[in-house]
Every structure is written in structure tokens, then in C-alpha cells.
C-alpha atoms as a PDB file:
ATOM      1  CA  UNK A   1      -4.362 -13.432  -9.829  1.00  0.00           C
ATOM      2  CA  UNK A   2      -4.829 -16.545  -7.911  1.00  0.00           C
ATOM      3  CA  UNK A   3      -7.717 -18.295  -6.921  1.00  0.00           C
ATOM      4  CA  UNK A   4      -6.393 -19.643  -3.502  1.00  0.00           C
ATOM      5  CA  UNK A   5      -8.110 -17.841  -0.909  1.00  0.00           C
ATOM      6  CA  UNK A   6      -6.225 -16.117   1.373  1.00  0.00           C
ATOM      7  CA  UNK A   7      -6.164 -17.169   5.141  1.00  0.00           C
ATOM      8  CA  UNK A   8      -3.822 -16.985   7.849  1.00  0.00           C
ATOM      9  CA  UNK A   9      -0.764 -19.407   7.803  1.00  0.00           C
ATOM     10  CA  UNK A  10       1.034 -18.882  11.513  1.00  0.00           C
ATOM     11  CA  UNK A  11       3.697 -21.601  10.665  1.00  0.00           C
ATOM     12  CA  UNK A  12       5.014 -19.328   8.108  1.00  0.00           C
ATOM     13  CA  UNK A  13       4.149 -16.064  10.254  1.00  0.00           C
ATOM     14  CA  UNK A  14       6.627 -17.843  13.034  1.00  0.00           C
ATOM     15  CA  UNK A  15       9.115 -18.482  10.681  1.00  0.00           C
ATOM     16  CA  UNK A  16       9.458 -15.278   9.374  1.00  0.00           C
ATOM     17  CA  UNK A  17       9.063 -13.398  12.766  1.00  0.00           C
ATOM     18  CA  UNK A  18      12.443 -15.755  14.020  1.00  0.00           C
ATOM     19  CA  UNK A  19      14.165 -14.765  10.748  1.00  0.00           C
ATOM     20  CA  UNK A  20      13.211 -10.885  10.564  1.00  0.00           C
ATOM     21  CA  UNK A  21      13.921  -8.445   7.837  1.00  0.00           C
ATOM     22  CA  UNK A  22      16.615  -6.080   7.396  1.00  0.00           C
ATOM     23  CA  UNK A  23      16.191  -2.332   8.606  1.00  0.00           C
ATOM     24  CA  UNK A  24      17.792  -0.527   6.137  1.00  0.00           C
ATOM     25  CA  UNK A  25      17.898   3.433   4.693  1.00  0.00           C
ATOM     26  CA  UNK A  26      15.534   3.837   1.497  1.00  0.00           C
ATOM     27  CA  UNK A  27      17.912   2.034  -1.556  1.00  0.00           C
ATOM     28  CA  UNK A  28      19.603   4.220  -3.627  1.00  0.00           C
ATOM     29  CA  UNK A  29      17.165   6.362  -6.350  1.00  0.00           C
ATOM     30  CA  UNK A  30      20.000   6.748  -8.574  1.00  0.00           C
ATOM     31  CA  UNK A  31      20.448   3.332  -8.963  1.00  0.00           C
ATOM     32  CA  UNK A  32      17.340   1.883 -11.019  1.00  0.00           C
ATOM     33  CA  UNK A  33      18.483  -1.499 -10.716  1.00  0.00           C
ATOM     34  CA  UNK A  34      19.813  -4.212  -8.407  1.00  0.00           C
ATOM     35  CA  UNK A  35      20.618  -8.159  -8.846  1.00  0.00           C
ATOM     36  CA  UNK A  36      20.467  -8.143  -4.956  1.00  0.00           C
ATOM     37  CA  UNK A  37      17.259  -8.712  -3.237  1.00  0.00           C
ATOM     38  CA  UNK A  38      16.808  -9.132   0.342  1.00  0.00           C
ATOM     39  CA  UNK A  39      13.669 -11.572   1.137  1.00  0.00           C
ATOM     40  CA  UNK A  40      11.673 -13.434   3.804  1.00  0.00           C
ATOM     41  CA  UNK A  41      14.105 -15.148   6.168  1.00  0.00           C
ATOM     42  CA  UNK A  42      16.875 -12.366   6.133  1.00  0.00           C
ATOM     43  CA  UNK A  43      18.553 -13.894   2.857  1.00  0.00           C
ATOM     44  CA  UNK A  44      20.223 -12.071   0.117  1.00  0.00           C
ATOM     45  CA  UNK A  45      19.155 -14.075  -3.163  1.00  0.00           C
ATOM     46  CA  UNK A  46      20.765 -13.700  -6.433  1.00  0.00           C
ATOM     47  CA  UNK A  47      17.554 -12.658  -8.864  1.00  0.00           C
ATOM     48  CA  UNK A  48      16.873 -10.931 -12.500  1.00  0.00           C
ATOM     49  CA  UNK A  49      17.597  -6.912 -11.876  1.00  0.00           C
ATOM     50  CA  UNK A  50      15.209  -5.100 -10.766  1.00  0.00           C
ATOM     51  CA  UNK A  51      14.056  -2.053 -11.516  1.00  0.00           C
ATOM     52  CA  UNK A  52      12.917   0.485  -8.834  1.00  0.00           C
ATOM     53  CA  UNK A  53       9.446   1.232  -9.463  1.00  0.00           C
ATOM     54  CA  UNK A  54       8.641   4.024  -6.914  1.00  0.00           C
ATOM     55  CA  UNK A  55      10.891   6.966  -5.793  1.00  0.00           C
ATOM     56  CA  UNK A  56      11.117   9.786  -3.721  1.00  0.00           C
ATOM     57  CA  UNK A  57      13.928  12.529  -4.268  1.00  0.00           C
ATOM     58  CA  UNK A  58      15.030  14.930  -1.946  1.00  0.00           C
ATOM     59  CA  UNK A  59      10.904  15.339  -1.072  1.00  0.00           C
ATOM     60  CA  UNK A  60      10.129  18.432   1.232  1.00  0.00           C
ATOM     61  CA  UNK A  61       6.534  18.916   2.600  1.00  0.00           C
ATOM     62  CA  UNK A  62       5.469  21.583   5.639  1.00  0.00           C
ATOM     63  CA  UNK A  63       1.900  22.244   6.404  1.00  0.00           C
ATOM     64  CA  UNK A  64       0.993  26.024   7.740  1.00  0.00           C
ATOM     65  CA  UNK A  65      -0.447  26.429  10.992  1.00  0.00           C
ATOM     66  CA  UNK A  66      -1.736  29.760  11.491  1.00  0.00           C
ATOM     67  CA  UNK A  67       0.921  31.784  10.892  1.00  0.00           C
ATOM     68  CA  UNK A  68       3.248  29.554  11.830  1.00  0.00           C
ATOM     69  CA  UNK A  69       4.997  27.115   9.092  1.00  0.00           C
ATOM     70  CA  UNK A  70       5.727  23.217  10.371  1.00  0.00           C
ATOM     71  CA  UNK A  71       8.392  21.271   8.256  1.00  0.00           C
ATOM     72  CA  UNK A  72       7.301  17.238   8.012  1.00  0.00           C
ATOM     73  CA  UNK A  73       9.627  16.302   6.038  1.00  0.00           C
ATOM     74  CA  UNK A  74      13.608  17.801   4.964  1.00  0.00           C
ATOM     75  CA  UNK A  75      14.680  16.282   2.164  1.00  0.00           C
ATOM     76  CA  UNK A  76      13.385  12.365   2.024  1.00  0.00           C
ATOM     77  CA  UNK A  77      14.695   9.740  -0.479  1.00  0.00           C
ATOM     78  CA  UNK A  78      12.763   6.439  -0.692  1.00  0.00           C
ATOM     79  CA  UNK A  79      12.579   3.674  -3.058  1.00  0.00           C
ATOM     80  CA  UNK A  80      10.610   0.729  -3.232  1.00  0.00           C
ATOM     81  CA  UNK A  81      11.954  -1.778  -6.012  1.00  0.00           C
ATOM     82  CA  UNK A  82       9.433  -3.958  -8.188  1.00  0.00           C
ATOM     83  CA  UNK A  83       7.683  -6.893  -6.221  1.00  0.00           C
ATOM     84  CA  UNK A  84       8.988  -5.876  -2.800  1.00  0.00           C
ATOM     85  CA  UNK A  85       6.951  -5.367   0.689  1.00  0.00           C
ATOM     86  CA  UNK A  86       8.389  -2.331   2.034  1.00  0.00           C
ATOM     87  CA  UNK A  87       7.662  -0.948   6.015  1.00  0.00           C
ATOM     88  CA  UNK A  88       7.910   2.707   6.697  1.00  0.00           C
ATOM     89  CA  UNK A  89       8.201   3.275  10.341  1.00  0.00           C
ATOM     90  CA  UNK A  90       8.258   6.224  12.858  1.00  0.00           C
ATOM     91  CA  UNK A  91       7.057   8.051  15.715  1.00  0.00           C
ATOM     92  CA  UNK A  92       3.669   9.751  15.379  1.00  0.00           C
ATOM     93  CA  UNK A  93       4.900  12.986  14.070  1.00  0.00           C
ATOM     94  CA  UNK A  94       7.841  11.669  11.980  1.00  0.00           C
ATOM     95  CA  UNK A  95       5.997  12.345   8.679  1.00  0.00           C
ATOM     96  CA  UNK A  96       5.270   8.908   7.433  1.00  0.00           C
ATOM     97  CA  UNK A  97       1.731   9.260   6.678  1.00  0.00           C
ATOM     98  CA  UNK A  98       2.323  12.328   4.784  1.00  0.00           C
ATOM     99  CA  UNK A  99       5.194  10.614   2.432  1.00  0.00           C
ATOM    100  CA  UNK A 100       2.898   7.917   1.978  1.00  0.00           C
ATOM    101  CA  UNK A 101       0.229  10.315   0.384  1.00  0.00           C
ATOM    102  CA  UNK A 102       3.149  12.258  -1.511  1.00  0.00           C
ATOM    103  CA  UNK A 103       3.895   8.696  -3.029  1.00  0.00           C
ATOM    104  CA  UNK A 104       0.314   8.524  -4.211  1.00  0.00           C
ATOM    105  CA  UNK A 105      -0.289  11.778  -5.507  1.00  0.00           C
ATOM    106  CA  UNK A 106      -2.790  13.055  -3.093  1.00  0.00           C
ATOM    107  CA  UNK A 107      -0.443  15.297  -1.979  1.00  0.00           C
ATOM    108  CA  UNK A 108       2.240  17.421  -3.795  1.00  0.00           C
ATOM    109  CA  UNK A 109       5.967  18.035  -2.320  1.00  0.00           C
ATOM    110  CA  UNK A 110       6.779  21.557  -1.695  1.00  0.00           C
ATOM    111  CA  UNK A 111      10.176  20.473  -3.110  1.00  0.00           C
ATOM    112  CA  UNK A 112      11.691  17.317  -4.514  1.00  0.00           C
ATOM    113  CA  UNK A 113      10.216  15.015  -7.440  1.00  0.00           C
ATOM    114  CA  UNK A 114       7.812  11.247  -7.038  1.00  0.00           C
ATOM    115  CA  UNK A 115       8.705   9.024  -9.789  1.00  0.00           C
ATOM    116  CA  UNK A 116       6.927   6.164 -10.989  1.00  0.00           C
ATOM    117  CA  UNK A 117       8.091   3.701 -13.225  1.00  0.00           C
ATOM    118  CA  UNK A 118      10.966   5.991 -14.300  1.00  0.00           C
ATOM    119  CA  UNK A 119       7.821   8.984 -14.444  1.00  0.00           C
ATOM    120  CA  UNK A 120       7.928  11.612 -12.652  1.00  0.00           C
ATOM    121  CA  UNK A 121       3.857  12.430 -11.619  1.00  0.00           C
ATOM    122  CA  UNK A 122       3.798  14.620  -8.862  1.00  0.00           C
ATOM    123  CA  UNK A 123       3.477  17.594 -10.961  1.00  0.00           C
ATOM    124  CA  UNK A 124       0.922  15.925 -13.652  1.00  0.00           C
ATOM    125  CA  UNK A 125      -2.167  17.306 -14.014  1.00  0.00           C
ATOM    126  CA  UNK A 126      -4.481  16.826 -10.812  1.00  0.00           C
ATOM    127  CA  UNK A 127      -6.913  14.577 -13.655  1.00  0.00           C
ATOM    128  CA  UNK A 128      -3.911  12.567 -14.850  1.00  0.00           C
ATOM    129  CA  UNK A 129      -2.692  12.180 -11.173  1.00  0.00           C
ATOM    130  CA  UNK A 130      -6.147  11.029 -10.052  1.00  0.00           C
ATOM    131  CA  UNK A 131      -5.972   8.304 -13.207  1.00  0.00           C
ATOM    132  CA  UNK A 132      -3.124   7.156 -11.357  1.00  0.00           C
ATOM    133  CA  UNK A 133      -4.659   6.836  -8.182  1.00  0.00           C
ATOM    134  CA  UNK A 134      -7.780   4.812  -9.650  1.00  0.00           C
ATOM    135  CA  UNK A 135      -5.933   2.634 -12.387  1.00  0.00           C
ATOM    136  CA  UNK A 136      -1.773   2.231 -11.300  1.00  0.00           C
ATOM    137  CA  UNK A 137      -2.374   2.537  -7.365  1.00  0.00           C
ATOM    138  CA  UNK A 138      -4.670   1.076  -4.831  1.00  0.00           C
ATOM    139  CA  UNK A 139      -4.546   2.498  -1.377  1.00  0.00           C
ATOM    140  CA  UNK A 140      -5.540   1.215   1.923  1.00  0.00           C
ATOM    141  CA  UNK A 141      -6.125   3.657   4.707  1.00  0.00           C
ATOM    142  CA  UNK A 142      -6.623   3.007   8.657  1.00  0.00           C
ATOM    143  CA  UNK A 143     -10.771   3.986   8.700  1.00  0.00           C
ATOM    144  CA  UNK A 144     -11.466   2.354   5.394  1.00  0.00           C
ATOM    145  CA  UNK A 145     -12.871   5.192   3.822  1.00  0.00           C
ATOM    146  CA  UNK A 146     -16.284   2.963   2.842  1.00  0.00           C
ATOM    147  CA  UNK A 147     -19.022   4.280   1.605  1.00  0.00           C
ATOM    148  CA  UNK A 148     -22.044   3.601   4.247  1.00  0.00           C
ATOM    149  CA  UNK A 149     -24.889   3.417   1.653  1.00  0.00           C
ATOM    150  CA  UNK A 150     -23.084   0.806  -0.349  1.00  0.00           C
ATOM    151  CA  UNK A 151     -22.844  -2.860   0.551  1.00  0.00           C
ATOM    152  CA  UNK A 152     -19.426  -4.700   0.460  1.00  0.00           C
ATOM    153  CA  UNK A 153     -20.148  -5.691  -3.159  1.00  0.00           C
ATOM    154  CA  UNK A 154     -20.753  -2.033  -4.458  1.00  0.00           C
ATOM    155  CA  UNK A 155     -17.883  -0.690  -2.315  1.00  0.00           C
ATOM    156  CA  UNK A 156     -15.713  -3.071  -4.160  1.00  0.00           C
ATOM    157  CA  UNK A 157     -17.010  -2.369  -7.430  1.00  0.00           C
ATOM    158  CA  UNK A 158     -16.516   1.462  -6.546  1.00  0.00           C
ATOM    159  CA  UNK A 159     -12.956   2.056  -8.557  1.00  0.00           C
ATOM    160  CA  UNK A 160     -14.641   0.716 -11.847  1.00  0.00           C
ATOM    161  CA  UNK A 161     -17.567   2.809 -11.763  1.00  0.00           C
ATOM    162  CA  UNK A 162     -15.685   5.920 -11.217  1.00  0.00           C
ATOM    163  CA  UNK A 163     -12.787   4.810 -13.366  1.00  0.00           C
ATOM    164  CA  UNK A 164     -14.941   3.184 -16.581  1.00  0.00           C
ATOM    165  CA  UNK A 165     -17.223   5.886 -16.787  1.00  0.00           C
ATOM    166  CA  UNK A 166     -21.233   5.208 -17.317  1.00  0.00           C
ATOM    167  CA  UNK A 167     -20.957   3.582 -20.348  1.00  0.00           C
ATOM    168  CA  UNK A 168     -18.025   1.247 -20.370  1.00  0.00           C
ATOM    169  CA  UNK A 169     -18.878   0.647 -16.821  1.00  0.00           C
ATOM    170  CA  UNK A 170     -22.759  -0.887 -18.451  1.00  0.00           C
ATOM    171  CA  UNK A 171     -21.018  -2.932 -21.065  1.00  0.00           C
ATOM    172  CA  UNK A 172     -18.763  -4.821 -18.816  1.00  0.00           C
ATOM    173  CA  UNK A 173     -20.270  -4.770 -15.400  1.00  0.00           C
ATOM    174  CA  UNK A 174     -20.738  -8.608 -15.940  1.00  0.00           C
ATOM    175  CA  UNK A 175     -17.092  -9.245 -16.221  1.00  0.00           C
ATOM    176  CA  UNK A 176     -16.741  -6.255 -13.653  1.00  0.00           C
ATOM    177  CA  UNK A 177     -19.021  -8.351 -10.826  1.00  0.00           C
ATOM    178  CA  UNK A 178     -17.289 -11.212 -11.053  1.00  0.00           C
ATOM    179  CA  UNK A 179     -14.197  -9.917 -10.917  1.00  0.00           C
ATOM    180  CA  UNK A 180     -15.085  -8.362  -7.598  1.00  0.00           C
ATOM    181  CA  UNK A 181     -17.146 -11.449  -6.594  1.00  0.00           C
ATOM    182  CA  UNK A 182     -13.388 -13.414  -6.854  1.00  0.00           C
ATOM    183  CA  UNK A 183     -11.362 -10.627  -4.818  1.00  0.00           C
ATOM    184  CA  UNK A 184     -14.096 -10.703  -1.859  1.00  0.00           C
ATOM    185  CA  UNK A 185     -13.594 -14.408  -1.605  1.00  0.00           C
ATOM    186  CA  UNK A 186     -10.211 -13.941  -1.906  1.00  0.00           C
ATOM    187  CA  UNK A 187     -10.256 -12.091   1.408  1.00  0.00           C
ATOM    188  CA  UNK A 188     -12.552 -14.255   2.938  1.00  0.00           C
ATOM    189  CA  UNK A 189     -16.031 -12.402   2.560  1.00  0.00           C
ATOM    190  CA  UNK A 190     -18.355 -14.245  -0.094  1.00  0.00           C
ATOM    191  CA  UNK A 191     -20.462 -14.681   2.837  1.00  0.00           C
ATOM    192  CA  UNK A 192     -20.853 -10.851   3.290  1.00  0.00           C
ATOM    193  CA  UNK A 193     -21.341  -9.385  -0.178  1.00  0.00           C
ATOM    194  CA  UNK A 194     -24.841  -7.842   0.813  1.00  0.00           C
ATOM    195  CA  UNK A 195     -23.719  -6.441   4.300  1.00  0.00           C
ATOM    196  CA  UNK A 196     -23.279  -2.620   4.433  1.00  0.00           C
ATOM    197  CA  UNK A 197     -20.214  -1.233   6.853  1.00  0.00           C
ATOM    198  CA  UNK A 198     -22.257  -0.637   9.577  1.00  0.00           C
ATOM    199  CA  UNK A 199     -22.843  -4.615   9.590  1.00  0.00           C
ATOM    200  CA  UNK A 200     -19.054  -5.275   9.140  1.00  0.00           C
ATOM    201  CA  UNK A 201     -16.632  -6.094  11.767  1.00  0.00           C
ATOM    202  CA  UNK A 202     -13.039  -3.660  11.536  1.00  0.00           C
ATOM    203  CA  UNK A 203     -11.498  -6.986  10.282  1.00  0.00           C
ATOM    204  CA  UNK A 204     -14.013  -7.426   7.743  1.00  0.00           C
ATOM    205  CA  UNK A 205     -13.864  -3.558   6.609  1.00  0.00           C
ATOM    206  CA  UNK A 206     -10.485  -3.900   6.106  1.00  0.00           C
ATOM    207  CA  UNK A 207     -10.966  -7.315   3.736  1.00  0.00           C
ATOM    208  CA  UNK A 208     -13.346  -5.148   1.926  1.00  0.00           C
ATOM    209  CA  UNK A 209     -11.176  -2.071   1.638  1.00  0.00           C
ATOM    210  CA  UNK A 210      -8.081  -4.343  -0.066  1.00  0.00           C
ATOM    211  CA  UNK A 211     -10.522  -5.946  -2.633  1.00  0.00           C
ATOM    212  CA  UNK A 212     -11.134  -2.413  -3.302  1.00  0.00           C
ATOM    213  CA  UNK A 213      -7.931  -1.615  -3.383  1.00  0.00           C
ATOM    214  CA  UNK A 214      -7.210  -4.542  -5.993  1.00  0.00           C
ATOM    215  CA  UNK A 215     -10.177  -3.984  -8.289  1.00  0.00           C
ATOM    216  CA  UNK A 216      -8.667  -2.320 -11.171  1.00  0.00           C
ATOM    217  CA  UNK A 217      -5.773  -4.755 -10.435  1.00  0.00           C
ATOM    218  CA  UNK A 218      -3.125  -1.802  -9.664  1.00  0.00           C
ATOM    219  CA  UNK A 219       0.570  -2.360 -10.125  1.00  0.00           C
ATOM    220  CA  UNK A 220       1.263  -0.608  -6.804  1.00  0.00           C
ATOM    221  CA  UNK A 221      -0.225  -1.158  -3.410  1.00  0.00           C
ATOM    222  CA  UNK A 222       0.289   1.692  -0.658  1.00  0.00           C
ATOM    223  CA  UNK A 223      -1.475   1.043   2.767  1.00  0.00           C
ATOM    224  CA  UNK A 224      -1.394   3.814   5.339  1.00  0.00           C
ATOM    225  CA  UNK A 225      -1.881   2.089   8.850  1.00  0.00           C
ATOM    226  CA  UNK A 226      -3.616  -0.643   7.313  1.00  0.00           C
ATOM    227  CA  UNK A 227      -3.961  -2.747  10.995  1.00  0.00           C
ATOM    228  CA  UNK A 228      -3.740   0.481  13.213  1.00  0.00           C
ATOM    229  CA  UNK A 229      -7.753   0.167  13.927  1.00  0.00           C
ATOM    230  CA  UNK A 230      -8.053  -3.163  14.847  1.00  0.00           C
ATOM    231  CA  UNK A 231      -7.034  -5.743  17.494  1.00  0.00           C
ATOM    232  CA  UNK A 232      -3.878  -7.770  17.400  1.00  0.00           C
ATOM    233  CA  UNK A 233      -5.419 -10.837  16.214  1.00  0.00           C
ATOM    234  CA  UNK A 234      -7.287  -8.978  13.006  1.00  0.00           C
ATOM    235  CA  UNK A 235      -4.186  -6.822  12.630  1.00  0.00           C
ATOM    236  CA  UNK A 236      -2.221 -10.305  11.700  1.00  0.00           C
ATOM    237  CA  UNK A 237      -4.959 -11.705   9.358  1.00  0.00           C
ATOM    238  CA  UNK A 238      -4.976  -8.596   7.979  1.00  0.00           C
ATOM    239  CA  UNK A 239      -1.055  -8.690   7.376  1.00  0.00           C
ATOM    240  CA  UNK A 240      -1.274 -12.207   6.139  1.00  0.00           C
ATOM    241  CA  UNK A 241      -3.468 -10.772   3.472  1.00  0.00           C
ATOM    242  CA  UNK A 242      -0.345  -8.328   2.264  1.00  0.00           C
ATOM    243  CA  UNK A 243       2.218 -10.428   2.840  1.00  0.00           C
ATOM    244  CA  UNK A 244       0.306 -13.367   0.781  1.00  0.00           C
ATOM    245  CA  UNK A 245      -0.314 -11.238  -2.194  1.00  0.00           C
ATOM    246  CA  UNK A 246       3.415 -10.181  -1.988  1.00  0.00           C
ATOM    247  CA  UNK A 247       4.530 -13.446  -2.293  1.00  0.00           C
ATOM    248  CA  UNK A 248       1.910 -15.087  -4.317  1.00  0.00           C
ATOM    249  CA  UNK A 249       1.159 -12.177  -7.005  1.00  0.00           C
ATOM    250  CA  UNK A 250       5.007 -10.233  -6.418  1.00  0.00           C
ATOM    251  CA  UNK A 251       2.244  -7.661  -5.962  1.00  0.00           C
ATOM    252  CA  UNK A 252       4.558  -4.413  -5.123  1.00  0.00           C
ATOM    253  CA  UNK A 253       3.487  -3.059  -1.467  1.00  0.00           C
ATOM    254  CA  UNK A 254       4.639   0.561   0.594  1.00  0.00           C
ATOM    255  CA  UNK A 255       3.161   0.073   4.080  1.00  0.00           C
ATOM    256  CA  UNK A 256       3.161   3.149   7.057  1.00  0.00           C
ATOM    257  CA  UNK A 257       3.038   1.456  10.261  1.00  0.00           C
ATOM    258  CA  UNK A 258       3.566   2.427  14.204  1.00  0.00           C
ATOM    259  CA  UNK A 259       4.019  -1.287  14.858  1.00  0.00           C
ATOM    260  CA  UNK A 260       7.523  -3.035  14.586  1.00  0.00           C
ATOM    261  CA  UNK A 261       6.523  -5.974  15.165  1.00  0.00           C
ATOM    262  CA  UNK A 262       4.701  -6.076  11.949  1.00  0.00           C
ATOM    263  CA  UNK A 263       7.202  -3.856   9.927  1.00  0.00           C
ATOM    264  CA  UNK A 264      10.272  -6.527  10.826  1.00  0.00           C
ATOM    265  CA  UNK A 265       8.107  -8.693   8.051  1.00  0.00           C
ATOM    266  CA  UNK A 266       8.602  -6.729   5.219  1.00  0.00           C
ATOM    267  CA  UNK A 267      11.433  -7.164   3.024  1.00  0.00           C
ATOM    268  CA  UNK A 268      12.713  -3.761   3.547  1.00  0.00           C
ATOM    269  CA  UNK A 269      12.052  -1.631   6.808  1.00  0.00           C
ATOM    270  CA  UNK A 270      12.641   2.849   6.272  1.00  0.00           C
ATOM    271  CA  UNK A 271      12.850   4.570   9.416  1.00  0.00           C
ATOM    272  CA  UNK A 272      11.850   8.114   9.547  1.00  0.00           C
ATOM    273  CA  UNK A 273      12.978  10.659  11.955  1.00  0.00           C
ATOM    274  CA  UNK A 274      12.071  14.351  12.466  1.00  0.00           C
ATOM    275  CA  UNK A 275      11.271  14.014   8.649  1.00  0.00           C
ATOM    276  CA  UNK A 276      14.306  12.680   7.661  1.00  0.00           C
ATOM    277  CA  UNK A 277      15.368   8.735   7.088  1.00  0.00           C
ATOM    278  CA  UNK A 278      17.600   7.225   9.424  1.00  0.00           C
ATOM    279  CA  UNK A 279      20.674   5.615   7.942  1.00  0.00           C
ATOM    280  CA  UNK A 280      20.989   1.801   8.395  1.00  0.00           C
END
């Protein structure tokens, strides 16, 4: 990973906001790869295939309420290809949310199949499914999901203490510190390594929640309403953030968003509708 720290470039921001991305249907899951990729700026560049590292097929999920059975989503395909930024959008209700936690395993389909890296995990084990979540995938939610009795430091450090185990964790908690020491000035916190939540701003939450997220240096990044909590101004630092470790580190990044305006910047935008995806 880098060690440019990230902060907010508008010239680039403008640019891509005039350009916009393309607001298309998931890309086909039965097509692994593609010498097609659309990028920043609306252009279609001739790369190296790529292969699609995330899938959804055919994914059904309802929830019961009472006695009464709700359908979220009816048969969803998604994929997200290696190093792309990828916007899911919809109205509240439209069953974004929940794909996003099918596609990281903290949820299971009712019907359908996740596939990562040409594995299908949705029906692993819940321990091998949770090794995924702490090692392959880090997640960003909308309330951070902190811990309050840990400073920003600790909170950071959290995936490799539950993921190491007591002993491993001992042996190479040097190596472990300064690795989280480098992501929180990455996002622009050294100055707040000591603080607890309660002393953060949203902003500053979030920056602490994605150098979670990229402690054990995932392959995946899925962020569920990652600016939905904060002002406008945050929300963009916050997307500059993403969008910079797209770029910079062709880190791979599934983002749920209300917010158009900030789902036009990914690469690709998936609409969702009544549970479905809309066709381009």
C-alpha cells in the first residue's frame, strides 16, 4: 500500500463529476472475464481481462414478519469485476443493504449462490464464512460499529486480535501497530490515535472505521452507506478516501448508497428495484 496520505483532491472530484459513470445492469456472471473496462471519465479502455471477483446468482432473500413473509429480493444477479468501484443504488426498501450483507456472508440467500473468486461461500461453514469476513473482506457500515472502550488505535487493531488469535497476535503486535499506525495516517488521523469514539467527529469515525476495514489488508472492500451519517462536506472526504484507494491500490470496492450524486463516480452504477436490478 502507499504511503501518500489520502486527502481530498476537488480538481479531480470536478472532473469526474462532468464526465460521470455509466449506469449499467450488474455484468454478466457467466462471463468471468472481460478486455472491456469502463473507467473514470466515461471511457471504455482496452486492458488485461479481467476476472469477476464477486457474484451474485439468481439471489432470493425475504425476511418474516409475524406471520406474514416480505420478499427483498427476486432473483438478483450482480458482479463486481477485479479492481473496480461499483455503486448499488435504490430506494429505501429496494433491498440494497440486504444484498450487500448477502455479498459478505453475514447473511445467507434463501435461494441463489455468492461466489467469490470463482468460490461459492454462502453455504460454507458459519466459522469459514466469518474467516472470510475478517481476512478476504473489510466492511464499512453507516454507524461505524466502534467499539466505545477502545481508542482509535485499538479499534483499528481490532481485526488482528480477533483474527491472529492470542498468541500470534503477541508475537507480531509490533509489526501489527505499525501497520495500523500507517493506515490511520493514511486517513488523516495520526493526530487522534488515543481518542475514544465518543471524542471523534462522524468524519473522523468513519476514517477510523476504513483503517479498520483495511487492517488485514482484504482483497474486497464492501461499504454499506458509508457517507449516509454525515454532512455533505465529510460525505466527499470520505468518498475521496474510496475512490483514492480504488485508483491508487486497484483496491476492489461494492458501495450501497441513497445518494446519486456520489454513485455517478463509481465505475459501474446497479440499480435495484422492488428487489430486482433494473436493466441499463
Amino acid at each position: 500500500m502507499s504511503n501518500t496520505r489520502i486527502q481530498p483532491r476537488e480538481n479531480a472530484s470536478a472532473s469526474r463529476r462532468a464526465a460521470g459513470s455509466s449506469s449499467v445492469s450488474a455484468p454478466r456472471v457467466d462471463d468471468p472475464h472481460s478486455e472491456t473496462a469502463i473507467h473514470p471519465g466515461g471511457g471504455a479502455h482496452k486492458l488485461a481481462k479481467r476476472e469477476v471477483v464477486l457474484s451474485a446468482r439468481q439471489v432470493h432473500k425475504s425476511y418474516k414478519k409475524g406471520k406474514h413473509v416480505i420478499p427483498v429480493l427476486r432473483g438478483v444477479d450482480f458482479a463486481a469485476r477485479q479492481g473496480d468501484f461499483t455503486s448499488i443504488v435504490g430506494q429505501s426498501g429496494s433491498g440494497k443493504s440486504t444484498l450487500l450483507h448477502l455479498l459478505g456472508t453475514l447473511d445467507s440467500p434463501d435461494a441463489g449462490e455468492i461466489h467469490f473468486q470463482g468460490q461459492r461461500i454462502d453455504n460454507l461453514p458459519s466459522r469459514e464464512r466469518d474467516a472470510y469476513r475478517n481476512r478476504s473482506f473489510g466492511m464499512i457500515f453507516q454507524f461505524y460499529h466502534l467499539l466505545p472502550e477502545c481508542n482509535t488505535l485499538e479499534n483499528v487493531l481490532m481485526p488482528m486480535m480477533i483474527g491472529a488469535g492470542v498468541f500470534k497476535y503477541w508475537l507480531g503486535r509490533k509489526e501489527y501497530i505499525e501497520r495500523a499506525k500507517h493506515l490511520i495516517e493514511l486517513v488523516g488521523l495520526s493526530h487522534r490515535l488515543t481518542h475514544k469514539p465518543r471524542e471523534l467527529s462522524g468524519g473522523e469515525m468513519q476514517r477510523t472505521a476504513i483503517a479498520r476495514a483495511l487492517m488485514a489488508q482484504p482483497q474486497l472492500l464492501l461499504a454499506d452507506e458509508p457517507t449516509g451519517n454525515l454532512d455533505q462536506k465529510t460525505g466527499r472526504e470520505i468518498l475521496e478516501i474510496l475512490r483514492t484507494l480504488n485508483h491508487e491500490e486497484r483496491l476492489t470496492i461494492v458501495m450501497v448508497t441513497h445518494d446519486l450524486t456520489i454513485a455517478s463516480e463509481a465505475d459501474q452504477m446497479v440499480r435495484l428495484s422492488e428487489g430486482l436490478v433494473e436493466a441499463a
